[in-house]
Protein backbone atom coordinates (compact mmCIF):
# COMPACT_ATOMS: atom_id res chain seq x y z
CA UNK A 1 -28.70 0.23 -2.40
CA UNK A 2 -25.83 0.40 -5.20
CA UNK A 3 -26.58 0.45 -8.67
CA UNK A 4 -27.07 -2.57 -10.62
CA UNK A 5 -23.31 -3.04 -12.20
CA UNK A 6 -24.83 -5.37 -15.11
CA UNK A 7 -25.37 -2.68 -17.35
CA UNK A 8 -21.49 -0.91 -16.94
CA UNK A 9 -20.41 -4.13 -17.30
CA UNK A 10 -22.06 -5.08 -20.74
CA UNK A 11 -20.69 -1.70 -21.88
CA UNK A 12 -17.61 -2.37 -20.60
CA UNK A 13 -15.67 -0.06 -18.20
CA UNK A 14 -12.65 3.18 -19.10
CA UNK A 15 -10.33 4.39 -17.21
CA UNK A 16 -11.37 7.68 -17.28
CA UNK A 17 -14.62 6.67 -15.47
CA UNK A 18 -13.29 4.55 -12.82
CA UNK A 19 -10.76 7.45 -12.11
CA UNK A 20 -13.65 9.85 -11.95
CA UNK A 21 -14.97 7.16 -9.59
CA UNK A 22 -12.11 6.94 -7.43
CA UNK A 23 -11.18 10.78 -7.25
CA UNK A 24 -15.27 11.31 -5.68
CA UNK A 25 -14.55 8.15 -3.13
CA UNK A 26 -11.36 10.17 -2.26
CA UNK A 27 -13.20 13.35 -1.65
CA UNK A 28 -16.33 11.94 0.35
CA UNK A 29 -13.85 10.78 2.56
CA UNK A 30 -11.31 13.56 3.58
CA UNK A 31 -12.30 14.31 6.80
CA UNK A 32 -11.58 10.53 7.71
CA UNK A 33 -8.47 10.50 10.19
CA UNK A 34 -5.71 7.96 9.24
CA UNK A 35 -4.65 5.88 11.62
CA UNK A 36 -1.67 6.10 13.99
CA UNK A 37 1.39 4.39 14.30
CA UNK A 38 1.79 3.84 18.20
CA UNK A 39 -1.24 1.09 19.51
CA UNK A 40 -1.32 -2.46 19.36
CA UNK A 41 -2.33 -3.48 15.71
CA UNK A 42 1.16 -1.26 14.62
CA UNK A 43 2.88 -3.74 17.57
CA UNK A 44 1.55 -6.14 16.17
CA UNK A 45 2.74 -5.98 12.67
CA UNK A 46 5.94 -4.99 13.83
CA UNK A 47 6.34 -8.11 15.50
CA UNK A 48 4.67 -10.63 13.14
CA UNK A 49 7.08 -8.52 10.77
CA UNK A 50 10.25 -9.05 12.93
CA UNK A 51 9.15 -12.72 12.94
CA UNK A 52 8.66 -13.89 9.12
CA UNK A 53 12.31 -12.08 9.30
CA UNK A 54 13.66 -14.02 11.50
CA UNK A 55 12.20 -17.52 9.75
CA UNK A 56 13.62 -16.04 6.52
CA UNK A 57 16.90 -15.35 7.98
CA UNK A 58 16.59 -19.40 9.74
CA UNK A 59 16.19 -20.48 6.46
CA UNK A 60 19.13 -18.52 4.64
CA UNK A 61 21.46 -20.31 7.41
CA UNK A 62 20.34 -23.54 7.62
CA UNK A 63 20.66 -23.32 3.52
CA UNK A 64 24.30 -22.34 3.53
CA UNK A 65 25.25 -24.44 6.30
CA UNK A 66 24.02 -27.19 4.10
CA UNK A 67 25.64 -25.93 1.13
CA UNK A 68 29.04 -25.79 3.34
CA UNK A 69 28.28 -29.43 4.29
CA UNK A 70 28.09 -30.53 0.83
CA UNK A 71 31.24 -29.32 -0.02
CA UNK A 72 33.01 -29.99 2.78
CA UNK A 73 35.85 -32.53 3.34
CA UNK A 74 34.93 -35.97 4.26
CA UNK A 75 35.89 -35.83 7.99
CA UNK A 76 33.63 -32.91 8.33
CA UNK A 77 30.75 -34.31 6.39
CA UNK A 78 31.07 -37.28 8.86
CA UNK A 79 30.89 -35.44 11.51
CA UNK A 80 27.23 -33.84 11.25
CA UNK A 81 25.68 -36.41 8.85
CA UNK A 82 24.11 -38.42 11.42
CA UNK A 83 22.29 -35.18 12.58
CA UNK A 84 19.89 -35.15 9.97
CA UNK A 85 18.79 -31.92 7.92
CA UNK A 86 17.32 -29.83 10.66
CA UNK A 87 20.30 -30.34 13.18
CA UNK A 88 23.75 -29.07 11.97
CA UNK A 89 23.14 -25.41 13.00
CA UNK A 90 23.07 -26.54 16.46
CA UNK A 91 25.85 -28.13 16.63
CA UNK A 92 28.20 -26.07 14.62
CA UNK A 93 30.76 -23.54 16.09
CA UNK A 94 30.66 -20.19 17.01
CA UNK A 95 33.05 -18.70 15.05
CA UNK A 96 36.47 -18.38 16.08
CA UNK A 97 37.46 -14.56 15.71
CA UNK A 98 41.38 -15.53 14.85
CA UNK A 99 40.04 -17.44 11.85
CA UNK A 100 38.36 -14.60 10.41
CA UNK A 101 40.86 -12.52 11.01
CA UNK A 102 39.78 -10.19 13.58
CA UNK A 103 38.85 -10.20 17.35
CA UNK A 104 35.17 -9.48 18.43
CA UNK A 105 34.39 -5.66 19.99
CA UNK A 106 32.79 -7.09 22.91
């Protein structure tokens, strides 16, 4: 059973002690092995990382297509209004590689 914290508490704590504190937790455990980086919790994160990515980078778009909306002329504006908020990405064009100015490497 752990010691009753009331009294450390009432004192109030130091660095220096919870640093001697942590230091002994560190030792106690060194023969601990750390985990590796090929199973299925590591897949895991990798993918639920690759996904928040790819709803962040969903986001950025659908943000700048509406900003590109907004300023757009009124023809344009026309076009996609009746789409609603969520739509526009959709329906936009790919790119056209002699707009930008050079041709795809596909």
């Amino acid at each position: 059973m752990p010691p009753n914290p009331q009294p450390r508490r009432l004192r109030g704590t130091s660095n220096p002690i919870d640093a001697h504190k942590a230091a002994l937790a560190v030792l106690n455990r060194a023969d601990t092995v750390p985990k590796t980086a090929d199973g299925q919790v590591e897949s895991s994160r990798i993918l639920i990382t690759e996904r928040c990515s790819a709803a962040k980078a969903k986001s950025q778009t659908m943000n700048q297509i509406h900003e590109l909306l907004v300023t757009a002329p009124e023809p344009v504006r026309d076009t996609y209004r009746a789409l609603g908020s969520t739509k526009p990405s959709r329906h936009s064009p790919a790119p056209d590689p002699q707009v930008l100015g050079s041709t795809p490497t596909w």
